[in-house]
Protein backbone atom coordinates (compact mmCIF):
# COMPACT_ATOMS: atom_id res chain seq x y z
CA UNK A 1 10.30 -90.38 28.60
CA UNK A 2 9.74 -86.60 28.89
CA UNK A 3 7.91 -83.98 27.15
CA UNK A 4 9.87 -82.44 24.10
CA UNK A 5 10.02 -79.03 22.74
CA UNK A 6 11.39 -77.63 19.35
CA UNK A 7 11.15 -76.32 15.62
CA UNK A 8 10.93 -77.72 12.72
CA UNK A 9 14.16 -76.21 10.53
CA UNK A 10 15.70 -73.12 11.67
CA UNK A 11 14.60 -70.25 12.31
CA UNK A 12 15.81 -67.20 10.42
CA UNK A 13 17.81 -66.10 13.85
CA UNK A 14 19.56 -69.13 12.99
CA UNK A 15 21.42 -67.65 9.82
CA UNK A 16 21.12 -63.70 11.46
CA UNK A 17 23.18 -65.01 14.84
CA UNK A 18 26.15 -66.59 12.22
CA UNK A 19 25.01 -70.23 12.04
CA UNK A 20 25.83 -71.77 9.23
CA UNK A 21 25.76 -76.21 9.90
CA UNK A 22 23.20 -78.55 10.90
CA UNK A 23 25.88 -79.59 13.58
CA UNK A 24 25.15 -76.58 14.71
CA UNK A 25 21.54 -76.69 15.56
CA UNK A 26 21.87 -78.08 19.00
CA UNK A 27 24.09 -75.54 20.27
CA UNK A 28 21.40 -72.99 18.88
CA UNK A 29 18.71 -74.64 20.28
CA UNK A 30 20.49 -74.67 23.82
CA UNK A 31 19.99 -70.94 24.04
CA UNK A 32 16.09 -71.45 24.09
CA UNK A 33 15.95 -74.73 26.50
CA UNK A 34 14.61 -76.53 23.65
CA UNK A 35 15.11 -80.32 23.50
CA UNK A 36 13.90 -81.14 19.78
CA UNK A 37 14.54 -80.34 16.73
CA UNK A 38 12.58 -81.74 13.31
CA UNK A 39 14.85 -82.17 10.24
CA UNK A 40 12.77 -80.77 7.07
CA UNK A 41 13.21 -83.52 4.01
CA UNK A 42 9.94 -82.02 2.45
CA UNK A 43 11.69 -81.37 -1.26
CA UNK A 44 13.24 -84.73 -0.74
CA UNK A 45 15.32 -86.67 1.56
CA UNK A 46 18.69 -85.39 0.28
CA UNK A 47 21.30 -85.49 3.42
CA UNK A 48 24.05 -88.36 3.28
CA UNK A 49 24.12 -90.47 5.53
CA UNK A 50 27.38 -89.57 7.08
CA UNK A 51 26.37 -86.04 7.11
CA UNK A 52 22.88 -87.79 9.33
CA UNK A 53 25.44 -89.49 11.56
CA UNK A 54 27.30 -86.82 12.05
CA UNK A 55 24.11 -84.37 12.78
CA UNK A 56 22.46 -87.03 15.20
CA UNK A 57 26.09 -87.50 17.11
CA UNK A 58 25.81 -83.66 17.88
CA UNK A 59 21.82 -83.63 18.83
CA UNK A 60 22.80 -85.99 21.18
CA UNK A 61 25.12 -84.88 22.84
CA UNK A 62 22.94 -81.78 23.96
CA UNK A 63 20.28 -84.06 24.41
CA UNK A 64 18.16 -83.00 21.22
CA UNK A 65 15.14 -85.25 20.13
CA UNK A 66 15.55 -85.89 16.15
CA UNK A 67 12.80 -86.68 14.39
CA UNK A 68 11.97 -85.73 10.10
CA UNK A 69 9.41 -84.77 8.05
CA UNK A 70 9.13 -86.87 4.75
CA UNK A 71 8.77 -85.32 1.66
CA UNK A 72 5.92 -83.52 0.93
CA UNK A 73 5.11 -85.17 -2.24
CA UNK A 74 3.77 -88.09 -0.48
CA UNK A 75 0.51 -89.34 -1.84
CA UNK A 76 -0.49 -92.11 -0.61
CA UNK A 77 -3.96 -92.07 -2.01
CA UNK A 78 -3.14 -91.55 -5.31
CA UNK A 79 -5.17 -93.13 -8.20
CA UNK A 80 -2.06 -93.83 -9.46
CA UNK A 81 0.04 -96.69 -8.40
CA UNK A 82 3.33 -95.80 -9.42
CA UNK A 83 2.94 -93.05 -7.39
CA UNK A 84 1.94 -94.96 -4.41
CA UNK A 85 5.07 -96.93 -5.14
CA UNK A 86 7.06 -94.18 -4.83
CA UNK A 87 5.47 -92.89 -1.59
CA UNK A 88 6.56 -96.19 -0.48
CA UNK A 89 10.14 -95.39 -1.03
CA UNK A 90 10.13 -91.77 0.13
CA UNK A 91 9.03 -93.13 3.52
CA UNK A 92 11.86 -95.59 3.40
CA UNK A 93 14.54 -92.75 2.68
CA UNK A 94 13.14 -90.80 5.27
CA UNK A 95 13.47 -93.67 7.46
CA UNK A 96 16.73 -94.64 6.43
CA UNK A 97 17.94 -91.04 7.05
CA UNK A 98 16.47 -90.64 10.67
CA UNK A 99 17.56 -94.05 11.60
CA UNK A 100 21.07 -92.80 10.45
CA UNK A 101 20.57 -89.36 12.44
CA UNK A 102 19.47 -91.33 15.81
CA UNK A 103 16.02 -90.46 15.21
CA UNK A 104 12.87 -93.03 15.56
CA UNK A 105 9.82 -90.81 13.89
CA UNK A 106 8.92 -89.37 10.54
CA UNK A 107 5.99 -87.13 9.49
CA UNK A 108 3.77 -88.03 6.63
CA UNK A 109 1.48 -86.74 4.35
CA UNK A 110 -1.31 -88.95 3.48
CA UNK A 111 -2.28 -87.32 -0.03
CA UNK A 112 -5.82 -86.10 -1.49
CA UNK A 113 -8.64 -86.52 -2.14
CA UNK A 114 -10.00 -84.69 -4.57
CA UNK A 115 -10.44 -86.93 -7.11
CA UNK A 116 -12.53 -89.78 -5.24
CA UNK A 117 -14.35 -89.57 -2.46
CA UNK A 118 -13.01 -89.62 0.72
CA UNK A 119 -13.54 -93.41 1.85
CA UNK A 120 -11.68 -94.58 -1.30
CA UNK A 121 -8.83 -91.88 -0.41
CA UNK A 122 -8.58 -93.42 2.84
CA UNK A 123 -8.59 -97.41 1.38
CA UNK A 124 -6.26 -96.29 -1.28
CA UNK A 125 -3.47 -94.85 1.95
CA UNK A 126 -4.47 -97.80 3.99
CA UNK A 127 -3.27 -100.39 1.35
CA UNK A 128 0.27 -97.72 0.90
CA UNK A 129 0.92 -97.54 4.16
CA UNK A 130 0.68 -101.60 4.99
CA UNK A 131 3.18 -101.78 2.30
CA UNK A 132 5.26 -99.06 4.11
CA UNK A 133 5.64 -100.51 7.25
CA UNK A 134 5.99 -104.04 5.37
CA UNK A 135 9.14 -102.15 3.70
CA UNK A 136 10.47 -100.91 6.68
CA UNK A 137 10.29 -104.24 8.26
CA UNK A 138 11.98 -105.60 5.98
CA UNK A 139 14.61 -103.23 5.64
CA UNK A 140 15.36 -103.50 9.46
CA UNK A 141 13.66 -100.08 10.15
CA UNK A 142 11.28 -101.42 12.52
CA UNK A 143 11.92 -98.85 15.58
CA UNK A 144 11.07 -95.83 13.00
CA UNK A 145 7.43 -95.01 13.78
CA UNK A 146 5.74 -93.16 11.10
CA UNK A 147 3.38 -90.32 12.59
CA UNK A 148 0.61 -89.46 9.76
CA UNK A 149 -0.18 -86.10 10.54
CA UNK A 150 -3.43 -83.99 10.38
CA UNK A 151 -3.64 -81.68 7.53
CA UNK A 152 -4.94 -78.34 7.15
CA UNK A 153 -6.60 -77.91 3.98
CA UNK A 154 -10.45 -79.66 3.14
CA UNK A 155 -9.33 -81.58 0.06
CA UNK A 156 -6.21 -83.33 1.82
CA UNK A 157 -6.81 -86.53 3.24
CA UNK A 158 -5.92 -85.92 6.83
CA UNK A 159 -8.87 -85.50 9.30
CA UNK A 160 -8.17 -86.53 12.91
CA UNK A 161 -10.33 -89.45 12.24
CA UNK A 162 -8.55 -90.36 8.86
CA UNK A 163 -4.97 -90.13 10.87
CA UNK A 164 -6.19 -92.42 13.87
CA UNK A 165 -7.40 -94.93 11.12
CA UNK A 166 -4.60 -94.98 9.41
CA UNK A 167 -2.56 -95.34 12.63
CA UNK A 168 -4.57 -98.79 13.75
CA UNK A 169 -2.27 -100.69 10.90
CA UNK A 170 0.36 -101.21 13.52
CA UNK A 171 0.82 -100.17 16.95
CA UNK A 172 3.98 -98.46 16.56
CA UNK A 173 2.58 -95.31 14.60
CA UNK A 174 1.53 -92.21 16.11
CA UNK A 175 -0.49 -89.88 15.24
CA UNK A 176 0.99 -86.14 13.92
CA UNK A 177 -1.87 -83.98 15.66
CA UNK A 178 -1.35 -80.80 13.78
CA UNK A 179 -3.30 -78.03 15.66
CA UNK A 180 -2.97 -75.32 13.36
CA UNK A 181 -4.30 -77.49 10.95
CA UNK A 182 -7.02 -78.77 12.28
CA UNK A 183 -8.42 -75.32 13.75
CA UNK A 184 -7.56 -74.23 9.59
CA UNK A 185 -9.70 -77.20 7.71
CA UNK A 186 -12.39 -76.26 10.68
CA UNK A 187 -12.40 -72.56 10.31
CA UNK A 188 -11.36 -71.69 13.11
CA UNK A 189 -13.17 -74.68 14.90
CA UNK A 190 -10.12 -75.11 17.97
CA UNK A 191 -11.14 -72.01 20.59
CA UNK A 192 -13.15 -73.89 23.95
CA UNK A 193 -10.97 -76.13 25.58
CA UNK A 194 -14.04 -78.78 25.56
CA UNK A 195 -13.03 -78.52 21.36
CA UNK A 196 -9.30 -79.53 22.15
CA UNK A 197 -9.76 -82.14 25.13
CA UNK A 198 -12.23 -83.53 22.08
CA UNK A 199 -9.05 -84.50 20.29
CA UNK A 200 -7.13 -85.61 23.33
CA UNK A 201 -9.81 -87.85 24.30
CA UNK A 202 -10.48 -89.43 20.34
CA UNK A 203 -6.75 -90.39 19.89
CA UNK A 204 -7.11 -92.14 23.55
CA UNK A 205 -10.06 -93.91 22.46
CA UNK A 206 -9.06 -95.01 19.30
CA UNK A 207 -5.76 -95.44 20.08
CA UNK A 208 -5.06 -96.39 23.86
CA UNK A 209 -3.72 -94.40 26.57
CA UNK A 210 -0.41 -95.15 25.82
CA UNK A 211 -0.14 -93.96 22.11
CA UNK A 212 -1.91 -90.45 23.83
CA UNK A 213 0.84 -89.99 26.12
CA UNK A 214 3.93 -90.26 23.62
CA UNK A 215 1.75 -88.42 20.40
CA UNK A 216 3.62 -86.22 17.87
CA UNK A 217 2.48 -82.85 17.48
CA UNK A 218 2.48 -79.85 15.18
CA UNK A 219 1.86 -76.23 16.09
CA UNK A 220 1.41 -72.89 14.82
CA UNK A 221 -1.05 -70.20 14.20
CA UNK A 222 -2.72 -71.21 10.63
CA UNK A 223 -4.40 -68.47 8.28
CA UNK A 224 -7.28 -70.18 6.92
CA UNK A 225 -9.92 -68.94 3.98
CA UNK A 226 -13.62 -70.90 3.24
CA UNK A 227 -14.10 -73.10 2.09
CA UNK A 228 -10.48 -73.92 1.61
CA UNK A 229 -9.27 -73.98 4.94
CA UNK A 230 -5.00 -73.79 5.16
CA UNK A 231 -3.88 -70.97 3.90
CA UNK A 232 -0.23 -69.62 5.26
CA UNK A 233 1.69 -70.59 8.83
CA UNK A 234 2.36 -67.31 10.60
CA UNK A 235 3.64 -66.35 14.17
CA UNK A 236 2.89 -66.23 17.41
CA UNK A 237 2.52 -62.57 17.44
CA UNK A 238 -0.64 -62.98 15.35
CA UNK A 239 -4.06 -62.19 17.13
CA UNK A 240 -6.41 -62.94 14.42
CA UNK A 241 -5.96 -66.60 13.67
CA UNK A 242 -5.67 -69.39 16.08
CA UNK A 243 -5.21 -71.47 17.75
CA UNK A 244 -4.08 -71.23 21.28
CA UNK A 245 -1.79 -73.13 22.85
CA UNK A 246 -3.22 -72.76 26.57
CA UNK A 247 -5.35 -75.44 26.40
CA UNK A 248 -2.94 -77.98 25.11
CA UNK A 249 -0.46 -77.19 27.81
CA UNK A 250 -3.30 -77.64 30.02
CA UNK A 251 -4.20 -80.89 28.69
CA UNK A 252 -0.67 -82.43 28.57
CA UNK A 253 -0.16 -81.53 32.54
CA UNK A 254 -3.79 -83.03 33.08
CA UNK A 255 -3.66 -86.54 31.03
CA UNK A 256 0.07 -87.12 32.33
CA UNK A 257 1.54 -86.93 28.67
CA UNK A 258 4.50 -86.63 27.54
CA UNK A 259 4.42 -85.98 23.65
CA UNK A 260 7.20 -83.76 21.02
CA UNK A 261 5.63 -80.93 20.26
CA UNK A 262 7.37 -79.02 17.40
CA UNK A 263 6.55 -75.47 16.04
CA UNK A 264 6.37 -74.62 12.40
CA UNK A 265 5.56 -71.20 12.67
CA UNK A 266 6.88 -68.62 9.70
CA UNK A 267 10.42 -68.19 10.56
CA UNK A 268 10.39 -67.73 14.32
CA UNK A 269 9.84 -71.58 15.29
CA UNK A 270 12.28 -71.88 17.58
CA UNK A 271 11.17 -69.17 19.74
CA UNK A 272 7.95 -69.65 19.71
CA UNK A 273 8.83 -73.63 20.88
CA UNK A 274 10.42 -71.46 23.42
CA UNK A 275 7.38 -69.69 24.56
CA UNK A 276 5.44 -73.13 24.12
CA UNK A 277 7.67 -74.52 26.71
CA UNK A 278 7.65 -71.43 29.28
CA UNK A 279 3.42 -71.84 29.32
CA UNK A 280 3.62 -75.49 30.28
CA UNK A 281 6.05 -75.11 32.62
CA UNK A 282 4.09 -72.08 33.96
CA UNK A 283 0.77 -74.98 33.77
CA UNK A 284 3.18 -77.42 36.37
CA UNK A 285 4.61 -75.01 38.84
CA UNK A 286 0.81 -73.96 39.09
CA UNK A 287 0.28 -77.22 41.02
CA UNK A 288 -1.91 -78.83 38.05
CA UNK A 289 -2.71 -82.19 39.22
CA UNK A 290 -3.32 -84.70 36.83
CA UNK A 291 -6.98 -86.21 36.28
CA UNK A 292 -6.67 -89.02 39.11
CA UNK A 293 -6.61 -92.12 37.10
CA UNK A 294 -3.38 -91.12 35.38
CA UNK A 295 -1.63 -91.39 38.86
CA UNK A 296 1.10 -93.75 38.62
CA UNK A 297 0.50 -94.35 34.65
């Protein structure tokens, strides 16, 4: 295992350099010494799967990390059970389609909860998501490990400690850290590095060491509003909204982990997975040791 770096979709210097085919992401992703790539399946899972085979045959042969994010209209909380039914099968496509595409994770929404209170919200996506991995199980999709991820705004279900919950129904899941979200539904609650090793050091707890080392991850700068929190994704080059992405580097080198860490910022993801890569590596040729009891994990 190694650390992974890339976007989720394209950029728009995809289109502007004359790309025009998901078969020819890798070859754009090459330029930036990225080594991931998230497919985006958030208005539905739509891609064939021949056209997934044929995508995952050229990842891999630049070496590209595939993983997808599920539709958006996930819910699994919702009071209504047909639509929990249907979250069910969303997941399945999804899984179908990165399973096709070479892939082993998917990204999920858990739904809201605006209507209940947030314990029945999170008994409601417990019960879904049992029946998710039941489905998968059954379909033969038992390597795809679904990664719940961390939302940004105050009425979604998706708190860190909602995602680790959810992520104790079966020990393949992972947990989606989204940092931009998290610093959004906090207002603007990520800036010591004491607040980000907090996170590092919950999803070990909960978790176990080695569910830390291979986590998912989301990250971009977040505009955020109270008491809403998530507002829009924006860019690197933004100074006013967090957060940083110093500490995590930091933190990776330290615990000895090797996660995917893929960018969703507005329309320059890819380079600023690029940039996300150059300050880790600039973290290890610093010397960083790791703490002492990761040597040798």
């Amino acid at each position: 295992m190694s650390i992974h770096f890339g976007p989720a979709g394209n950029s728009l210097s995809f289109a502007a350099q004359g790309f025009k085919k998901n078969t020819q992401v890798p070859q754009y992703l090459e330029q930036f010494g990225l080594n991931a790539f998230e497919y985006q399946c958030g208005r539905g899972v739509k891609i064939s799967e021949a056209s997934a085979a044929a995508f995952g045959a050229a990842a891999a042969e630049k070496g590209i990390q595939l993983s997808l994010h599920a539709p958006y209209f996930i819910s699994l909380s919702s009071v209504e059970e047909e639509k929990r039914r249907g979250s069910v099968n969303y997941i399945l496509q999804s899984a179908r389609a990165v399973h096709a595409m070479g892939g082993e994770r998917i990204v999920v929404h858990s739904g809201s909860c605006s209507k209940m209170s947030r314990e029945e919200a999170l008994a409601l996506a417990m019960d879904t998501m049992r029946e998710a991995v039941a489905a998968l199980d059954a379909e033969g999709l038992d390597r795809v490990r679904i990664c719940p991820e961390t939302m940004g705004k105050v009425n979604q279900l998706g708190t860190l400690e909602e995602v680790l919950e959810l992520c104790t129904i079966d020990e393949r899941m992972l947990p989606c850290i989204d940092f931009g979200h998290l610093n959004a539904r906090t207002f603007g609650g990520l800036t010591t590095f004491a607040d980000f090793e907090r996170i590092f050091d919950a999803v070990e707890n909960r978790l176990g060491y080695s569910r830390l080392r291979e986590f998912h991850a989301h990250f971009s700068k977040i505009e955020y509003t109270t008491p809403g929190g998530e507002k829009r994704h924006l860019t690197f080059e933004d100074t006013e909204y967090g957060p940083d992405f110093e500490p995590v580097a930091e933190l990776i080198a330290r615990k000895n982990c090797e996660p995917t860490i893929i960018c969703e910022s507005a329309g320059t993801q890819a380079e600023d997975a690029a940039r996300m890569r150059a300050l880790y590596q600039a973290v290890c040729e610093s010397g960083w040791k790791v703490d002492s009891e990761r040597e040798g994990e």
